[in-house]
C-alpha atoms as a PDB file:
ATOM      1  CA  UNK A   1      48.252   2.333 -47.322  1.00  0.00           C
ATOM      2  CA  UNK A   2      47.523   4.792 -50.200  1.00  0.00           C
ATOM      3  CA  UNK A   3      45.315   2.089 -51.742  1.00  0.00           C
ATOM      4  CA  UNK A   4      42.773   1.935 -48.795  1.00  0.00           C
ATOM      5  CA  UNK A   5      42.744   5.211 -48.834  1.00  0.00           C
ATOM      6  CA  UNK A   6      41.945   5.827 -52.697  1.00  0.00           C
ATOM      7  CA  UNK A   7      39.275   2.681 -52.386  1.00  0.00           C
ATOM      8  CA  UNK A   8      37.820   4.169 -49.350  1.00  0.00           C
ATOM      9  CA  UNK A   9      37.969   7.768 -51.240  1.00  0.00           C
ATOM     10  CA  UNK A  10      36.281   5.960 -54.319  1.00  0.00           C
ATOM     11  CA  UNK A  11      33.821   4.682 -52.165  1.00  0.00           C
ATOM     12  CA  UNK A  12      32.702   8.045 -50.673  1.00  0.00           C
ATOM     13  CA  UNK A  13      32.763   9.676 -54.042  1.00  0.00           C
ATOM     14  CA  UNK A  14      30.186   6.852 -55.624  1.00  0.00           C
ATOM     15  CA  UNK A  15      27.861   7.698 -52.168  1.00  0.00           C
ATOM     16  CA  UNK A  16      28.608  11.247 -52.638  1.00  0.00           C
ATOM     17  CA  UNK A  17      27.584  11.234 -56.360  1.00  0.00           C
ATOM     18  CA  UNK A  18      24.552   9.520 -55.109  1.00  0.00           C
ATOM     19  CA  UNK A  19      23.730  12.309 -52.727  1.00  0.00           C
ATOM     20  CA  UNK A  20      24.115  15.174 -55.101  1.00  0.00           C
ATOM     21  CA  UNK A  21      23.277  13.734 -58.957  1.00  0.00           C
ATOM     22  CA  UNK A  22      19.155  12.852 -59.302  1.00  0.00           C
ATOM     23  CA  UNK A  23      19.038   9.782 -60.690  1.00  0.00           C
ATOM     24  CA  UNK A  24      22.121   7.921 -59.423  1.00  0.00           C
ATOM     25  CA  UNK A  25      21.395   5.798 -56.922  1.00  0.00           C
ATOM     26  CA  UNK A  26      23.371   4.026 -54.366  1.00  0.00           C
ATOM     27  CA  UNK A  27      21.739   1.201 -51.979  1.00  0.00           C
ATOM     28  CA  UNK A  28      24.178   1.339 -49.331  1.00  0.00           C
ATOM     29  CA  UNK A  29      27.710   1.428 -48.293  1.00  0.00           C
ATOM     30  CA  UNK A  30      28.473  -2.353 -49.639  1.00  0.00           C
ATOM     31  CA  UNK A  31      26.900  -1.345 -53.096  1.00  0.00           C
ATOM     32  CA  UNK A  32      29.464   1.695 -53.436  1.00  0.00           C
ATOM     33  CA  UNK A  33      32.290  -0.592 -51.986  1.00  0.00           C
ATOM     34  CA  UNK A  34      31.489  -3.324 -55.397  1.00  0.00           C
ATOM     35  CA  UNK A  35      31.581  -0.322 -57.571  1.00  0.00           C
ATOM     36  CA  UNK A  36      34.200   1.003 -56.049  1.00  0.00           C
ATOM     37  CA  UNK A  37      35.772  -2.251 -56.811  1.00  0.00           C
ATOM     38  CA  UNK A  38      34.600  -2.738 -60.316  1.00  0.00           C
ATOM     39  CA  UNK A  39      35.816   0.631 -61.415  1.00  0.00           C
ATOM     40  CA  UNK A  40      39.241  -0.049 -60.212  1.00  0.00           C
ATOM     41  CA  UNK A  41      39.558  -3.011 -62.114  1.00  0.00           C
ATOM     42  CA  UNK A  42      37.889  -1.761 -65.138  1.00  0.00           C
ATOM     43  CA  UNK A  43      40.016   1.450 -64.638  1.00  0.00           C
ATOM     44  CA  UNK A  44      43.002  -0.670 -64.904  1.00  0.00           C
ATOM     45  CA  UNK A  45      41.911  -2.545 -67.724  1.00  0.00           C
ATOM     46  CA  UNK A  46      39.753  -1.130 -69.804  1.00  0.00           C
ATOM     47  CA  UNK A  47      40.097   2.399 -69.695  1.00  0.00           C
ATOM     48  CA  UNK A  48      43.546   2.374 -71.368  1.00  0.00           C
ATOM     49  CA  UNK A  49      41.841   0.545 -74.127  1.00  0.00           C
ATOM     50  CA  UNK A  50      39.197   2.266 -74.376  1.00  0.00           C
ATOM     51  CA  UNK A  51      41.127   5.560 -74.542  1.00  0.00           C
ATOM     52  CA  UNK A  52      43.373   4.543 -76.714  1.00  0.00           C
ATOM     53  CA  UNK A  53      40.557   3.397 -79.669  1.00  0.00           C
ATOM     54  CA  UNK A  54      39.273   6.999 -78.612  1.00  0.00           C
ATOM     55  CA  UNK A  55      42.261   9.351 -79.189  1.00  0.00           C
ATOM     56  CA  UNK A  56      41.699  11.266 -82.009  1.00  0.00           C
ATOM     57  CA  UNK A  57      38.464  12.244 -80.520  1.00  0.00           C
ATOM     58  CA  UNK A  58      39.849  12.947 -77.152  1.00  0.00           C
ATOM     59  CA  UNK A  59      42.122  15.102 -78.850  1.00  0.00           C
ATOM     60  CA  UNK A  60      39.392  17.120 -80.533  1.00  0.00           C
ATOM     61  CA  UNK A  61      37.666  17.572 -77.705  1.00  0.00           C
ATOM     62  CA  UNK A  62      40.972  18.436 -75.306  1.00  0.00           C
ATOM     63  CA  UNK A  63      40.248  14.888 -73.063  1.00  0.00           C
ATOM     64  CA  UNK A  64      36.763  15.982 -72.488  1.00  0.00           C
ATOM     65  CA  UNK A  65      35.553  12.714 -73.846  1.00  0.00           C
ATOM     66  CA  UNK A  66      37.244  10.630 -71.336  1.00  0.00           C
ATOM     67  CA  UNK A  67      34.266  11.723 -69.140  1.00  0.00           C
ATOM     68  CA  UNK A  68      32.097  10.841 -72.000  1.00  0.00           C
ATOM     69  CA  UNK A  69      33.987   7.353 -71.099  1.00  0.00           C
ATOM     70  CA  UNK A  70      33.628   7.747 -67.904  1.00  0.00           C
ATOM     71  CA  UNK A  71      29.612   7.887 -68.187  1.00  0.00           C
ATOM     72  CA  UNK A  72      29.886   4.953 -70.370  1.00  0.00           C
ATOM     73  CA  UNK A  73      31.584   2.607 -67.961  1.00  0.00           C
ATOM     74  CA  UNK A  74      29.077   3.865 -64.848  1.00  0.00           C
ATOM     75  CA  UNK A  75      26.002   2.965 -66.844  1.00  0.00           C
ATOM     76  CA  UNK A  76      27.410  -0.190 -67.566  1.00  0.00           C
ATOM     77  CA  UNK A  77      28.160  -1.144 -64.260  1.00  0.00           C
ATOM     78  CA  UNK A  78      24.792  -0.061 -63.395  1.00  0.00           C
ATOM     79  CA  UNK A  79      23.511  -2.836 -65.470  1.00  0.00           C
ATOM     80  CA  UNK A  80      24.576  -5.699 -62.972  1.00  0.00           C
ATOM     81  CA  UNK A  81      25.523  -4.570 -60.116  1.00  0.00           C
ATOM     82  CA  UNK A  82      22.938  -4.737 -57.201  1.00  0.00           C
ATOM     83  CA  UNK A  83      21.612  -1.766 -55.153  1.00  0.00           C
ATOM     84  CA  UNK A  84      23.602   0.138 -57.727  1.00  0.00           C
ATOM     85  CA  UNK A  85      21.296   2.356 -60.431  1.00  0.00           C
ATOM     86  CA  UNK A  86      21.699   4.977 -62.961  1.00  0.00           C
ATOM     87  CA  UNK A  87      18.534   6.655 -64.680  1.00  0.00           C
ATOM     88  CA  UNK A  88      20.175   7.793 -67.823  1.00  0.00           C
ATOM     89  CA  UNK A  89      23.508   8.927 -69.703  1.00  0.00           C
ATOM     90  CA  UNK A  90      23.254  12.219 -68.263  1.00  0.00           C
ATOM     91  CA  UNK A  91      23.201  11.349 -64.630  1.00  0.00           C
ATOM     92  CA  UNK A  92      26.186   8.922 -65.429  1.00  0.00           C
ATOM     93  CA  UNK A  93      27.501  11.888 -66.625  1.00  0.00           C
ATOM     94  CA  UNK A  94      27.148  13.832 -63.780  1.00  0.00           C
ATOM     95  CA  UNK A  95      27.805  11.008 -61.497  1.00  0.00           C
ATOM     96  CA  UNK A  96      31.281  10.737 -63.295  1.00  0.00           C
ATOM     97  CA  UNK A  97      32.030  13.981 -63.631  1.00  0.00           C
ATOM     98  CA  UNK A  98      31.675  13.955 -59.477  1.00  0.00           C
ATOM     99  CA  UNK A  99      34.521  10.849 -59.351  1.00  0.00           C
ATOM    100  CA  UNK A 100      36.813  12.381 -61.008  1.00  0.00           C
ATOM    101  CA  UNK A 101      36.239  15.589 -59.130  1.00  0.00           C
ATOM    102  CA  UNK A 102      36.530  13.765 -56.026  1.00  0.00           C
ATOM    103  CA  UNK A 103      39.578  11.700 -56.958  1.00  0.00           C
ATOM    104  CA  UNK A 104      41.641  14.241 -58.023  1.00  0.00           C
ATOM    105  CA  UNK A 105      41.005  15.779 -55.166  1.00  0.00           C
ATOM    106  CA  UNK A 106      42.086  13.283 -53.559  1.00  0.00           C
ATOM    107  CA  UNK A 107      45.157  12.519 -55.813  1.00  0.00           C
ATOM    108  CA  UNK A 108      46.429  16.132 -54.853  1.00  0.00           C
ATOM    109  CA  UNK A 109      46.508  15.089 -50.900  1.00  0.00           C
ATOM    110  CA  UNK A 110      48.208  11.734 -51.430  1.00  0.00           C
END
């Protein structure tokens, strides 16, 4: 049950992030569902990677880089997925800085 809920929570933060940040777009509700989808899996897989090559400077920078990360992975899912667009690193930024906003919200309920 609490993964519905954090997919469907996913999927309202990527459609809320599209609603607030200029320049991240979301087509519909089955465009935010895929990257909903996507970032799960990539969240699972390669985000432990990722921060693990990226310690030392997550460490300087007190984990601020992980949204840094974060950015990263939205404007690469941007590149493929349909109905799904980001404008530049800095609305990726924004955009990600929403997610995580929203799911630890989220996280604090569950």
């Amino acid at each position: 049950m609490s993964l519905i809920v954090r997919f469907l929570g996913t999927v309202l933060a990527v459609l809320l992030a599209a609603y607030l940040v200029p320049g991240f777009s979301v087509s519909g509700f089955y465009s935010a569902a895929i990257v909903a989808v996507l970032l799960g899996v990539i969240g699972i897989t390669l985000k432990p990677i990722l921060l693990l090559l990226t310690l030392p400077i997550n460490i300087l920078t007190f984990g601020l880089f992980s949204f840094v990360i974060n950015a990263g992975i939205l404007y690469f899912l941007a590149s493929f997925v349909e109905g799904f667009s980001v404008d530049g690193f800095v609305p990726a930024f924004l955009g990600g800085v929403v997610l995580a906003i929203v799911q630890w919200v989220l996280q604090r309920f569950i």
